[in-house]
C-alpha atoms as a PDB file:
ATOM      1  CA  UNK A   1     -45.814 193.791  -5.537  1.00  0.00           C
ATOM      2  CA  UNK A   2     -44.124 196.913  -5.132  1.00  0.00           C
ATOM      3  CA  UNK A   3     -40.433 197.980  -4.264  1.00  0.00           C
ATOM      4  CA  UNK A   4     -39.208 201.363  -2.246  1.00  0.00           C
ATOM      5  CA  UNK A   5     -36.369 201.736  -4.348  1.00  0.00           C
ATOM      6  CA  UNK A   6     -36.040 204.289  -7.083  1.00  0.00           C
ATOM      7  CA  UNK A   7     -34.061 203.429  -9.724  1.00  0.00           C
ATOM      8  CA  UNK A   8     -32.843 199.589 -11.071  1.00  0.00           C
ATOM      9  CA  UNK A   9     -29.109 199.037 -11.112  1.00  0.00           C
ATOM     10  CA  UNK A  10     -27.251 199.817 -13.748  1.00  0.00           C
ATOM     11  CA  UNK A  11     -26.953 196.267 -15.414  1.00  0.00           C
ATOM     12  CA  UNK A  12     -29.173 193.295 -14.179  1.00  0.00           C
ATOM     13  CA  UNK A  13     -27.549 189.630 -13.518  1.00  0.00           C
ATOM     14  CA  UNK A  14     -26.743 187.276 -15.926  1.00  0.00           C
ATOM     15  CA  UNK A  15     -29.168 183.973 -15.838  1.00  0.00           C
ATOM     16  CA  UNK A  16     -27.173 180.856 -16.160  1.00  0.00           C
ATOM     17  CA  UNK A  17     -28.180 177.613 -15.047  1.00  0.00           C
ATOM     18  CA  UNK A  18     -25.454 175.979 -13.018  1.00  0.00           C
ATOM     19  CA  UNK A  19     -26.383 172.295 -12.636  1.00  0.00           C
ATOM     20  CA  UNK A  20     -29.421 169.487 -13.034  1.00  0.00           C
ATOM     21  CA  UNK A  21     -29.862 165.769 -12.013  1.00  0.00           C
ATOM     22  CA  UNK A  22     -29.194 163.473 -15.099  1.00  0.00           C
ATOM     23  CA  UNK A  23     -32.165 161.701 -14.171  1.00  0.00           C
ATOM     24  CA  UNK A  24     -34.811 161.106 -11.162  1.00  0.00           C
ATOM     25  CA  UNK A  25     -34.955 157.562  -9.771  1.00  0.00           C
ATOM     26  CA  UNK A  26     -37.692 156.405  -7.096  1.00  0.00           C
ATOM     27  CA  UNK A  27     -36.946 155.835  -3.740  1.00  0.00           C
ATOM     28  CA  UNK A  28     -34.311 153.267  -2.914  1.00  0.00           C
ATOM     29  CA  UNK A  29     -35.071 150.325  -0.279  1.00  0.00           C
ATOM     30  CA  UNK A  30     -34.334 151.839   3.141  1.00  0.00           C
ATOM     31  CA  UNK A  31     -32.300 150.790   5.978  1.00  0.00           C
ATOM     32  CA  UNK A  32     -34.679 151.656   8.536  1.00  0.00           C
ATOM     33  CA  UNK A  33     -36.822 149.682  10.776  1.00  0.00           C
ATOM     34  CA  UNK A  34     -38.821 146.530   9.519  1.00  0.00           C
ATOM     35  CA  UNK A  35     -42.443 148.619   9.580  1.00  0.00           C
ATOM     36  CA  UNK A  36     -40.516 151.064   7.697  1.00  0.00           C
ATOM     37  CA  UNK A  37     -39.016 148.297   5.162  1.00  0.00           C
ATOM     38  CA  UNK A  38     -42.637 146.907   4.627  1.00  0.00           C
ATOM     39  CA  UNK A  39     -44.295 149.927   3.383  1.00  0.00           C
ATOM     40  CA  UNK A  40     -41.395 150.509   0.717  1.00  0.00           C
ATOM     41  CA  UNK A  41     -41.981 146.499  -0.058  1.00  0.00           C
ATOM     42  CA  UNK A  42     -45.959 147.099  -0.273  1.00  0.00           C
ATOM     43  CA  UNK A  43     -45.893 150.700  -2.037  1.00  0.00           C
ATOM     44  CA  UNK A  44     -43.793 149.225  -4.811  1.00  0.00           C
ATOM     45  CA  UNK A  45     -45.530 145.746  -4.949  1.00  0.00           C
ATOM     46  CA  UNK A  46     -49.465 147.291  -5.050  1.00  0.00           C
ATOM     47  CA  UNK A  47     -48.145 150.903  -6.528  1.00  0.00           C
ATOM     48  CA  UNK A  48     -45.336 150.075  -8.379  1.00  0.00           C
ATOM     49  CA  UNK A  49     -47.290 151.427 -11.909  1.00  0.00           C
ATOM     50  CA  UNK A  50     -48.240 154.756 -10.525  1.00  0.00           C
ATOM     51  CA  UNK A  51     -44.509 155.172  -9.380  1.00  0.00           C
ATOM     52  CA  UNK A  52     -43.136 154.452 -12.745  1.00  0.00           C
ATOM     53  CA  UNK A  53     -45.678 157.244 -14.096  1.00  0.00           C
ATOM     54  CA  UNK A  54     -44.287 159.602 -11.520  1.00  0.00           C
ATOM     55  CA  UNK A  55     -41.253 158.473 -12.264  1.00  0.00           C
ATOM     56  CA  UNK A  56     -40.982 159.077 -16.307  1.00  0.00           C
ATOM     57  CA  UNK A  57     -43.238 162.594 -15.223  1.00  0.00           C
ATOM     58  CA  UNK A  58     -40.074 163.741 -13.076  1.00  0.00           C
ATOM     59  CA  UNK A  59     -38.140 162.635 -15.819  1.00  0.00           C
ATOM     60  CA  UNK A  60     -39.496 164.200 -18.526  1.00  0.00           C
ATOM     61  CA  UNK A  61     -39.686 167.863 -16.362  1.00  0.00           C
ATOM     62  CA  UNK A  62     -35.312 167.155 -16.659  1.00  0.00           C
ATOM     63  CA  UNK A  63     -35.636 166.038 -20.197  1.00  0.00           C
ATOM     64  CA  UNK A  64     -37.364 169.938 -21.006  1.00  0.00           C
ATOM     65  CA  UNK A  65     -34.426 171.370 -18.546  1.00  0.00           C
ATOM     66  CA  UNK A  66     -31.625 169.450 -20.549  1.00  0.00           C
ATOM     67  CA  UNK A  67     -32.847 170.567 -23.410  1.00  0.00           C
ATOM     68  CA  UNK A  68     -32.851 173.965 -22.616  1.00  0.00           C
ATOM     69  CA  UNK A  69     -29.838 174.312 -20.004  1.00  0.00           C
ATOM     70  CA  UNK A  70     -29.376 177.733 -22.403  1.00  0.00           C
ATOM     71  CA  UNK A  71     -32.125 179.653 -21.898  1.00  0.00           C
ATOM     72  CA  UNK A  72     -31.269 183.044 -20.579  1.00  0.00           C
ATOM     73  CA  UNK A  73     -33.591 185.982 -19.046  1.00  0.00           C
ATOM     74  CA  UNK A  74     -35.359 186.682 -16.019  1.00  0.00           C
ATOM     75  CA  UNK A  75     -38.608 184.412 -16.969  1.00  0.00           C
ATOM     76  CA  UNK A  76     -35.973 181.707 -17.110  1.00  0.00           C
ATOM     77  CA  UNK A  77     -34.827 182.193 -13.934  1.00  0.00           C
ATOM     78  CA  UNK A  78     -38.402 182.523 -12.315  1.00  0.00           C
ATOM     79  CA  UNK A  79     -39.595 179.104 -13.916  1.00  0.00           C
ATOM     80  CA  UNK A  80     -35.970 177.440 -13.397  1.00  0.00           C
ATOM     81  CA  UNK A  81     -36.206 178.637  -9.156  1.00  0.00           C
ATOM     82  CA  UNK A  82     -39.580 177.446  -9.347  1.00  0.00           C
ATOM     83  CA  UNK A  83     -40.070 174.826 -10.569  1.00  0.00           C
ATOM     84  CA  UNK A  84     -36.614 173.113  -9.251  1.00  0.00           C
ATOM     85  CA  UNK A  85     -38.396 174.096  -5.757  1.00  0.00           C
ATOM     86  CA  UNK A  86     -41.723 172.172  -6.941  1.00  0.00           C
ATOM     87  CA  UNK A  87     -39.860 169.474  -8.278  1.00  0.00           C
ATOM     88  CA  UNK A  88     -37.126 168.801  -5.085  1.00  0.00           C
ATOM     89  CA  UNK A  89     -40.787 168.672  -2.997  1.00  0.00           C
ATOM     90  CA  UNK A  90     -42.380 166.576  -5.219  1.00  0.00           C
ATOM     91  CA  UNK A  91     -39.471 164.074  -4.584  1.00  0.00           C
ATOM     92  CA  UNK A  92     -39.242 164.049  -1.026  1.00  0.00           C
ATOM     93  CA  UNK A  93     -42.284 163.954  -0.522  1.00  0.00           C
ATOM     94  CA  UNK A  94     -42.311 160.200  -2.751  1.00  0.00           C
ATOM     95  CA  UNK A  95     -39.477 159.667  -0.757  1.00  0.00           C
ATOM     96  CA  UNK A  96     -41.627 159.732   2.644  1.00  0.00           C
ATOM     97  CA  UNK A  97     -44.328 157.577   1.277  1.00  0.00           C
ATOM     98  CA  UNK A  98     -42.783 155.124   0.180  1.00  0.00           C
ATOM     99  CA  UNK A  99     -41.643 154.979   3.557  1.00  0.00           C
ATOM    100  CA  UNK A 100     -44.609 155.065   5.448  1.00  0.00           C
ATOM    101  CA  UNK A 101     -44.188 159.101   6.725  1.00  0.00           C
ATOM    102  CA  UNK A 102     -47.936 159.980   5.184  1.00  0.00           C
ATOM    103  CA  UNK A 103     -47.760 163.281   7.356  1.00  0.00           C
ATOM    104  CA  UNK A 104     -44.727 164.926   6.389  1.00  0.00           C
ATOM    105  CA  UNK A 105     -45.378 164.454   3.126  1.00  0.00           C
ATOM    106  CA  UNK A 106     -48.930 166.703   3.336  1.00  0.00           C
ATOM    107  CA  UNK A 107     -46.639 170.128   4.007  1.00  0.00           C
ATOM    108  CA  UNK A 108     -44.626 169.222   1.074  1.00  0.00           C
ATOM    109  CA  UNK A 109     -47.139 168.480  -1.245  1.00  0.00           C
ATOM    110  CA  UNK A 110     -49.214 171.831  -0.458  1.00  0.00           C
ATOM    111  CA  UNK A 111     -45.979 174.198  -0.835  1.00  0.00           C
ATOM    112  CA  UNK A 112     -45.497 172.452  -3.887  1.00  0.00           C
ATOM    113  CA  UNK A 113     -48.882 173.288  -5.239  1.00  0.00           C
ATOM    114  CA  UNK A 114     -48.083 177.119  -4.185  1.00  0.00           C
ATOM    115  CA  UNK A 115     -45.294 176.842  -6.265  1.00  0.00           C
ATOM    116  CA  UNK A 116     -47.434 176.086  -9.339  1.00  0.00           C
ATOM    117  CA  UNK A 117     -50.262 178.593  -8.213  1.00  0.00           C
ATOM    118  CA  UNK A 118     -46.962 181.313  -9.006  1.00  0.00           C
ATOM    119  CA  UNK A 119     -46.246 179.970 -11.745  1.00  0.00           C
ATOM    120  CA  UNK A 120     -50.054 180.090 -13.349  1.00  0.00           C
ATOM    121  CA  UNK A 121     -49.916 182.981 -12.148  1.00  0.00           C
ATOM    122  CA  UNK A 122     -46.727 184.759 -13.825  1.00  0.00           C
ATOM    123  CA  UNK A 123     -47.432 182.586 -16.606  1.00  0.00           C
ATOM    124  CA  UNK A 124     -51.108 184.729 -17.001  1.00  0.00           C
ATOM    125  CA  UNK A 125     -49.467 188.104 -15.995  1.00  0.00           C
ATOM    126  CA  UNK A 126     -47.079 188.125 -18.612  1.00  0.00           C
ATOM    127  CA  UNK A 127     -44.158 188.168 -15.941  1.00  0.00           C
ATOM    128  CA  UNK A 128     -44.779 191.293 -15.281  1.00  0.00           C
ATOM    129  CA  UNK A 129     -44.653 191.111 -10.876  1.00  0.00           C
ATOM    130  CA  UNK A 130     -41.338 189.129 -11.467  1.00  0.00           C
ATOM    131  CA  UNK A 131     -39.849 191.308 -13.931  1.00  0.00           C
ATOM    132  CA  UNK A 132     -40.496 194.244 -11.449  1.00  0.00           C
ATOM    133  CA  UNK A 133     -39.036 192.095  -8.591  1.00  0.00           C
ATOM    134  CA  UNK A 134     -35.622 190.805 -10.647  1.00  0.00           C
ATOM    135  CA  UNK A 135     -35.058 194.933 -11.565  1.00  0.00           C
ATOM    136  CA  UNK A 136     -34.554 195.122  -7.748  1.00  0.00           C
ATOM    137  CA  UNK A 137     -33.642 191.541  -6.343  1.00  0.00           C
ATOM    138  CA  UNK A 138     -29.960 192.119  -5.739  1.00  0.00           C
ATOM    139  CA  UNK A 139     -27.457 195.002  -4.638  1.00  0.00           C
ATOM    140  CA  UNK A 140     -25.292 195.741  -1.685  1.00  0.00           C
ATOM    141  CA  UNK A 141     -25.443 196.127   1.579  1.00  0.00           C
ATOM    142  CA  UNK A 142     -21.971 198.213   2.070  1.00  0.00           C
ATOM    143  CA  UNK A 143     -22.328 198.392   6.034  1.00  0.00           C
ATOM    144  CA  UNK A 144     -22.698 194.747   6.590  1.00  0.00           C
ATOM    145  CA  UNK A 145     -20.866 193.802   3.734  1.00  0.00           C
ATOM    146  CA  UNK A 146     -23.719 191.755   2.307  1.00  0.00           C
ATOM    147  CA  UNK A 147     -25.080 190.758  -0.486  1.00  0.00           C
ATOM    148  CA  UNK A 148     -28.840 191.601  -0.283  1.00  0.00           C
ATOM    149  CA  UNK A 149     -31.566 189.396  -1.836  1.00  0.00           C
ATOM    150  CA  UNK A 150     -35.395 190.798  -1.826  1.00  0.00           C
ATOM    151  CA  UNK A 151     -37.531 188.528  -0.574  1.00  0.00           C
ATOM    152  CA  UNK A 152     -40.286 189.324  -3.271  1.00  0.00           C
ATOM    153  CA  UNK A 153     -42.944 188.002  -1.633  1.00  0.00           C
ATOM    154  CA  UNK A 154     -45.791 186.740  -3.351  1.00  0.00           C
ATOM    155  CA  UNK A 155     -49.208 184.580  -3.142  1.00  0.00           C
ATOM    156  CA  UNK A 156     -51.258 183.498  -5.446  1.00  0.00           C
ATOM    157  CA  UNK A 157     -53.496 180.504  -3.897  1.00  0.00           C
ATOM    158  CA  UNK A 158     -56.274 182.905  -5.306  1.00  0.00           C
ATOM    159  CA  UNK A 159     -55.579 181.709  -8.971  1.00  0.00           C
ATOM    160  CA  UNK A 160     -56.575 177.818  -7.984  1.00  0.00           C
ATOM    161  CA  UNK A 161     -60.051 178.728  -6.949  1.00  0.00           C
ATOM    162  CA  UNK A 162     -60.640 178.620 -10.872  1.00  0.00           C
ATOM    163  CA  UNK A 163     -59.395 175.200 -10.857  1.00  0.00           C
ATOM    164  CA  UNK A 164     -61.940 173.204  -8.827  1.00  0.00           C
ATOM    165  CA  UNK A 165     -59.591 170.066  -8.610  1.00  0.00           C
ATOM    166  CA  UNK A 166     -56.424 171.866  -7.253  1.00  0.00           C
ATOM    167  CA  UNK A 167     -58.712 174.683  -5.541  1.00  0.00           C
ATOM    168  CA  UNK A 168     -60.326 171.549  -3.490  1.00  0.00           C
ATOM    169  CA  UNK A 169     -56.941 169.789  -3.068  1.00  0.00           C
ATOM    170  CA  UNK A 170     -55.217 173.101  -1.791  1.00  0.00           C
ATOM    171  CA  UNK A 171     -58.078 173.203   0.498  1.00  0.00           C
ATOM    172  CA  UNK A 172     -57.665 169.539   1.527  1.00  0.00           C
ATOM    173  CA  UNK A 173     -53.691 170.028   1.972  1.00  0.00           C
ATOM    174  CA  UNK A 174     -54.284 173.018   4.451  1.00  0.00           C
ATOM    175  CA  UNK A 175     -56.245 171.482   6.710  1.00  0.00           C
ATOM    176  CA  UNK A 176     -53.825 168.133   6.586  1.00  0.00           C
ATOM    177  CA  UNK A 177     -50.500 170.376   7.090  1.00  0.00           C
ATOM    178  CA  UNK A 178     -52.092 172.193  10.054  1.00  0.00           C
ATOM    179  CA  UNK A 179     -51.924 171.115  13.727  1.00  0.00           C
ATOM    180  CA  UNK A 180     -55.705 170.472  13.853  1.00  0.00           C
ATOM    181  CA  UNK A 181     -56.808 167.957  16.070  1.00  0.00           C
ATOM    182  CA  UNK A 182     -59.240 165.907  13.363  1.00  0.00           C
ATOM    183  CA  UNK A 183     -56.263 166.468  11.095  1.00  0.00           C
ATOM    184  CA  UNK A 184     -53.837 164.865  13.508  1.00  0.00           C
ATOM    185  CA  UNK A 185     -56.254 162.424  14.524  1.00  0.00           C
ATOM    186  CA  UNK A 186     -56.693 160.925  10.859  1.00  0.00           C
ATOM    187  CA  UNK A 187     -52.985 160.764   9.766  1.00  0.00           C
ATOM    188  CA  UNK A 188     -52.110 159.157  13.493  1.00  0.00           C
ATOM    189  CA  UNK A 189     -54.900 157.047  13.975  1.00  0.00           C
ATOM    190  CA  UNK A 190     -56.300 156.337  10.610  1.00  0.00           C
ATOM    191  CA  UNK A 191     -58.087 153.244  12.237  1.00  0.00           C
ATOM    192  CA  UNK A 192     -59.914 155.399  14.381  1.00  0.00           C
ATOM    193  CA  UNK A 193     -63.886 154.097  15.452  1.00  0.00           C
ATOM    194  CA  UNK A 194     -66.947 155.436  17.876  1.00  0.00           C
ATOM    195  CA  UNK A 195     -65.069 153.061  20.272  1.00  0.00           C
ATOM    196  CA  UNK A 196     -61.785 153.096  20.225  1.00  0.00           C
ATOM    197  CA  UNK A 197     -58.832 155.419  19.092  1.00  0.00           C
ATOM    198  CA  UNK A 198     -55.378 154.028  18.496  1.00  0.00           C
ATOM    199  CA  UNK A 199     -52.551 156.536  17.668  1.00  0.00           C
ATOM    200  CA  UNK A 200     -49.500 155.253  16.099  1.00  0.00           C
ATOM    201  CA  UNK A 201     -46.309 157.049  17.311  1.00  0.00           C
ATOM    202  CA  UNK A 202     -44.368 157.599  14.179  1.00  0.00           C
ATOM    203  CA  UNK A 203     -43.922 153.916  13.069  1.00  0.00           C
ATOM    204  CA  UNK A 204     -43.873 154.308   9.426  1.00  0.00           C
ATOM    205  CA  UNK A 205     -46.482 151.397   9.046  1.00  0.00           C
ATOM    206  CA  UNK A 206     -47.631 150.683   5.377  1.00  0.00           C
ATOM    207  CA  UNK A 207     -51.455 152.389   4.821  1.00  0.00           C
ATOM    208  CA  UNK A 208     -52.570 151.571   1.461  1.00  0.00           C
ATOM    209  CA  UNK A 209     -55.347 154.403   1.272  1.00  0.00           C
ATOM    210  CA  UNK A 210     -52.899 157.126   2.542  1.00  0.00           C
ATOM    211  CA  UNK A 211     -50.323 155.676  -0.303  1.00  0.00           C
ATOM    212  CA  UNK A 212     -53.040 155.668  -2.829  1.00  0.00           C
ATOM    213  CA  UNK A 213     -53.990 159.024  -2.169  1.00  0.00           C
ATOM    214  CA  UNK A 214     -50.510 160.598  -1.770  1.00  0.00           C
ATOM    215  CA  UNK A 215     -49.201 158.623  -5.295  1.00  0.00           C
ATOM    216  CA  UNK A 216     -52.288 160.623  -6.893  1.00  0.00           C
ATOM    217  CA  UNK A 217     -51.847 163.777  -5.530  1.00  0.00           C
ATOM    218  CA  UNK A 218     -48.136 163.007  -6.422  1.00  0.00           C
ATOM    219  CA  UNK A 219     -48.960 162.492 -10.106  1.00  0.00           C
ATOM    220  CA  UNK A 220     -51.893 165.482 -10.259  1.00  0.00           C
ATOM    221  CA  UNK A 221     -48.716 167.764  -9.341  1.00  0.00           C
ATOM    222  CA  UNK A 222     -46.104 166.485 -11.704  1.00  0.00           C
ATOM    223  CA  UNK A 223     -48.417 166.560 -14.375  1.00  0.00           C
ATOM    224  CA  UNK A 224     -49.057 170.163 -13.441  1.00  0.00           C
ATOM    225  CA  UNK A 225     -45.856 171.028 -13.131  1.00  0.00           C
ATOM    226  CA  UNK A 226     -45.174 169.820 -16.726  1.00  0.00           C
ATOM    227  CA  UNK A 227     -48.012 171.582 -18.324  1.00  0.00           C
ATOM    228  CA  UNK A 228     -46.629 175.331 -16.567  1.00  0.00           C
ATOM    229  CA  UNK A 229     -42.986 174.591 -17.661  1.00  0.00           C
ATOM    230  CA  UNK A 230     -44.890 174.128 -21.000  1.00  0.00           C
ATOM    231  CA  UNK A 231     -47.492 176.968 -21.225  1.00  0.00           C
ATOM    232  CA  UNK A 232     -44.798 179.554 -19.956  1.00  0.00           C
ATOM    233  CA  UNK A 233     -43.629 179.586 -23.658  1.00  0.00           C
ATOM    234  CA  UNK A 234     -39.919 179.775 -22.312  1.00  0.00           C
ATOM    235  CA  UNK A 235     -38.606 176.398 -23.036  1.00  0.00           C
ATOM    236  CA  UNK A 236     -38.601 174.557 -26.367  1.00  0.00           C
ATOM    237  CA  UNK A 237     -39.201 171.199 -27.066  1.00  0.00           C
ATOM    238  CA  UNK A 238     -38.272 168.684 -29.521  1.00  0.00           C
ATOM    239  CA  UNK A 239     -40.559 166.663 -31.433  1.00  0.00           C
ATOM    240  CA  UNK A 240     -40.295 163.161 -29.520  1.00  0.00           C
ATOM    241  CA  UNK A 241     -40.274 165.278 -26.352  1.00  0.00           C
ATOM    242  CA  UNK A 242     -43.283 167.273 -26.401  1.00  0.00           C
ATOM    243  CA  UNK A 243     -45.010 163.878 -27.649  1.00  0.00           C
ATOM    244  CA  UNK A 244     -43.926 162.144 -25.102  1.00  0.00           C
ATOM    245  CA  UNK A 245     -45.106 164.780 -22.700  1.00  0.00           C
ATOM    246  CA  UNK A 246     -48.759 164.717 -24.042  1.00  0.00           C
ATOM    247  CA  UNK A 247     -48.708 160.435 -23.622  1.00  0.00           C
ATOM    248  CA  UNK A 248     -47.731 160.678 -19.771  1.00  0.00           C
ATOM    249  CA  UNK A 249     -50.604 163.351 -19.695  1.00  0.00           C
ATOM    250  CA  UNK A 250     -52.809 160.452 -20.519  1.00  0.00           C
ATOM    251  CA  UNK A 251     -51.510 158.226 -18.323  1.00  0.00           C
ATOM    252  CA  UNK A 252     -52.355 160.166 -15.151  1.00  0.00           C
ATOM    253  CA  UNK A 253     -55.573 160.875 -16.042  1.00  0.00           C
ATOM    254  CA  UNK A 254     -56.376 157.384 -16.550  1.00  0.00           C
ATOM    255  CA  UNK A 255     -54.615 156.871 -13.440  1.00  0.00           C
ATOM    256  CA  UNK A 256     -56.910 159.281 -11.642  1.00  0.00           C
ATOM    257  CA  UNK A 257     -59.921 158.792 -12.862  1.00  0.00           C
ATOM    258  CA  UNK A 258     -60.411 155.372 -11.540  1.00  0.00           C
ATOM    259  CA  UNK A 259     -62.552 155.107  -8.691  1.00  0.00           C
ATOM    260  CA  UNK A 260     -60.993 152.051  -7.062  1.00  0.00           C
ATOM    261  CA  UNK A 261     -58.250 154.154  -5.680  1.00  0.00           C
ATOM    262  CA  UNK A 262     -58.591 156.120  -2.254  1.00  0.00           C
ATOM    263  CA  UNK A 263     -59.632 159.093  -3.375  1.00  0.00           C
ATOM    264  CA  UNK A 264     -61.332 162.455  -1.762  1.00  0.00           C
ATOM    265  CA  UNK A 265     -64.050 164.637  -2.486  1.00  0.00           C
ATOM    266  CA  UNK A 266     -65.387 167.992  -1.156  1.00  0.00           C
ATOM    267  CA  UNK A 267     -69.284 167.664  -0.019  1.00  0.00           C
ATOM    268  CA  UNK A 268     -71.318 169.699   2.150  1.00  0.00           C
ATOM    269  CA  UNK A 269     -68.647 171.272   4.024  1.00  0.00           C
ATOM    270  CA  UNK A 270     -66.229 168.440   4.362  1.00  0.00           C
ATOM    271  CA  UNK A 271     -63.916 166.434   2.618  1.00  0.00           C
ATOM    272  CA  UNK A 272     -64.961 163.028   1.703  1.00  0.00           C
ATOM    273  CA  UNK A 273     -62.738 159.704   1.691  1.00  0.00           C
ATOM    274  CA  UNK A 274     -63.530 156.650  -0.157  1.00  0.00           C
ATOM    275  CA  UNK A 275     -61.986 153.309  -0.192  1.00  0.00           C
ATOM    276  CA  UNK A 276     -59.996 154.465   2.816  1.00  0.00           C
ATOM    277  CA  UNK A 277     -58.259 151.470   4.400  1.00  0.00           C
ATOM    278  CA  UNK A 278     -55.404 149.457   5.577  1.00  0.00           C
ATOM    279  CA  UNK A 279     -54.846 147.122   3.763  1.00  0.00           C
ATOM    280  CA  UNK A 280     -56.048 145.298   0.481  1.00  0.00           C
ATOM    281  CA  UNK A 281     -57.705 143.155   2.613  1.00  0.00           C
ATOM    282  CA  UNK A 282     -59.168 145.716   4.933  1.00  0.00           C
ATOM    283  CA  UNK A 283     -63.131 146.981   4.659  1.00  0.00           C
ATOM    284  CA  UNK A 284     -63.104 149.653   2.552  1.00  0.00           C
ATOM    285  CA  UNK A 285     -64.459 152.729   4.345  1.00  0.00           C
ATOM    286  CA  UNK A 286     -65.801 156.571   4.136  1.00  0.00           C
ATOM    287  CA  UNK A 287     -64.358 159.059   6.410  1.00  0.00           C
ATOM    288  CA  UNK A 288     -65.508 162.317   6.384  1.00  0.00           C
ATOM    289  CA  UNK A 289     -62.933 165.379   7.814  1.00  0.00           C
ATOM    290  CA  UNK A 290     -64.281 168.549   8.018  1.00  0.00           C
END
């Protein structure tokens, strides 16, 4: 990343972090319609352990924010922008599960995982492209009287295709977030056969394998996001705190590495879904998208 200006101004911005959340709570019971109601009911009822992980995960990322609300310097700033970006996406996007909206939550979850990609990123680079970037980032614009703010832009999807699990779940996300057809197809017609295809219009009906899936991905990213704030070496953390970062850690691998959940794979080509279905007392099936 490179800049057309010359020379840095005379005295970069202060870093000071204005406000945080006390604490993250999962999604309240909506007021919507009753299809909508039932897949908050069923979420919590046949989820309501993987939430609770997510939920002390989210926590924890405010805990390590709380306990730093001091830190000062431009790799501050880059990890606080961040990750409050990752983390405000990685909410929502519970938020729309738990009520039944398994498509929107796709485009949050993958610009969430770009978020982290930067971070890995920066985090390997020393800082070094934002450091060049925050010289520059703000000044005047005199004729409009403006204050300008670089975009910086900046992509680093390349640095997950060392990571085979987020390189394939990037992958997966893209082709879920974009208008294809077999993309649409699967999120609005899950139920979909040789003989018949029946597309839901937006009714926020519970799916347990699009819930199962989402919670993991969910609790892959938090995780994640944890372990950058971590590695970035910016924040410190107390005793208790960093232990208690390592045991949720544990939890969402175990949580992941059963097989009983929905869960996807990359195979020849295509990406593989097992134990996709309705409901617990649906046939558990394989759909391939690719």
């Amino acid at each position: 990343m490179t800049t057309d200006r010359k020379f840095p101004p005379l005295k970069p911005p202060r870093v000071v972090l204005s406000s945080f959340p006390e604490r993250y709570s999962l999604p309240a019971r909506p007021t919507a319609s009753a299809a909508v109601q039932d897949a908050h009911r069923q979420t919590g009822f046949l989820l309501g352990q993987e939430l609770a992980t997510f939920g002390t995960a989210m926590n924890l990322q405010l805990r390590i924010v709380a306990e730093n609300a001091k830190v000062r310097g431009s790799h501050a700033a880059a990890m606080l922008t961040l990750g409050s970006r990752t983390f405000s996406h990685l909410a929502d996007a519970c938020t729309l599960m738990s009520y039944g909206s398994y498509a929107s939550c796709t485009t949050l979850l993958r610009t969430a995982l770009d978020f982290i990609a930067v971070e890995r990123s920066l985090i390997a680079g020393g800082f070094a492209d934002y450091e060049e970037w925050f010289a520059y980032a703000l000044s005047q614009d005199r004729r409009n009287a403006a204050l300008i703010i670089e975009t910086g832009r900046y992509k680093a999807a390349s640095v997950l295709v060392a990571d085979e699990r987020l390189g394939t779940l990037y992958r997966l996300l893209m082709d879920l977030s974009m208008p294809h057809f077999g993309s649409a197809l699967l999120l609005a017609a899950p139920e979909a056969s040789l003989q018949k295809i029946a597309p839901s219009f937006a009714d926020g009906a519970f799916h347990l394998g699009w819930a199962e899936l989402i919670t993991g991905w969910l609790l892959l990213l938090a995780g994640e996001q944890l372990a950058e704030t971590i590695e970035s070496g910016i924040f410190t953390l107390s005793e208790t705190l960093a232990s208690d970062c390592e045991a949720i850690q544990r939890d969402i691998r175990a949580v992941l590495g059963s097989k009983r959940r929905c869960h996807v794979e990359e195979t020849d080509g295509r990406f593989l879904f097992h134990n996709f279905r309705r409901g617990t007392s649906g046939q558990p099936k394989r759909v391939a998208l690719g």
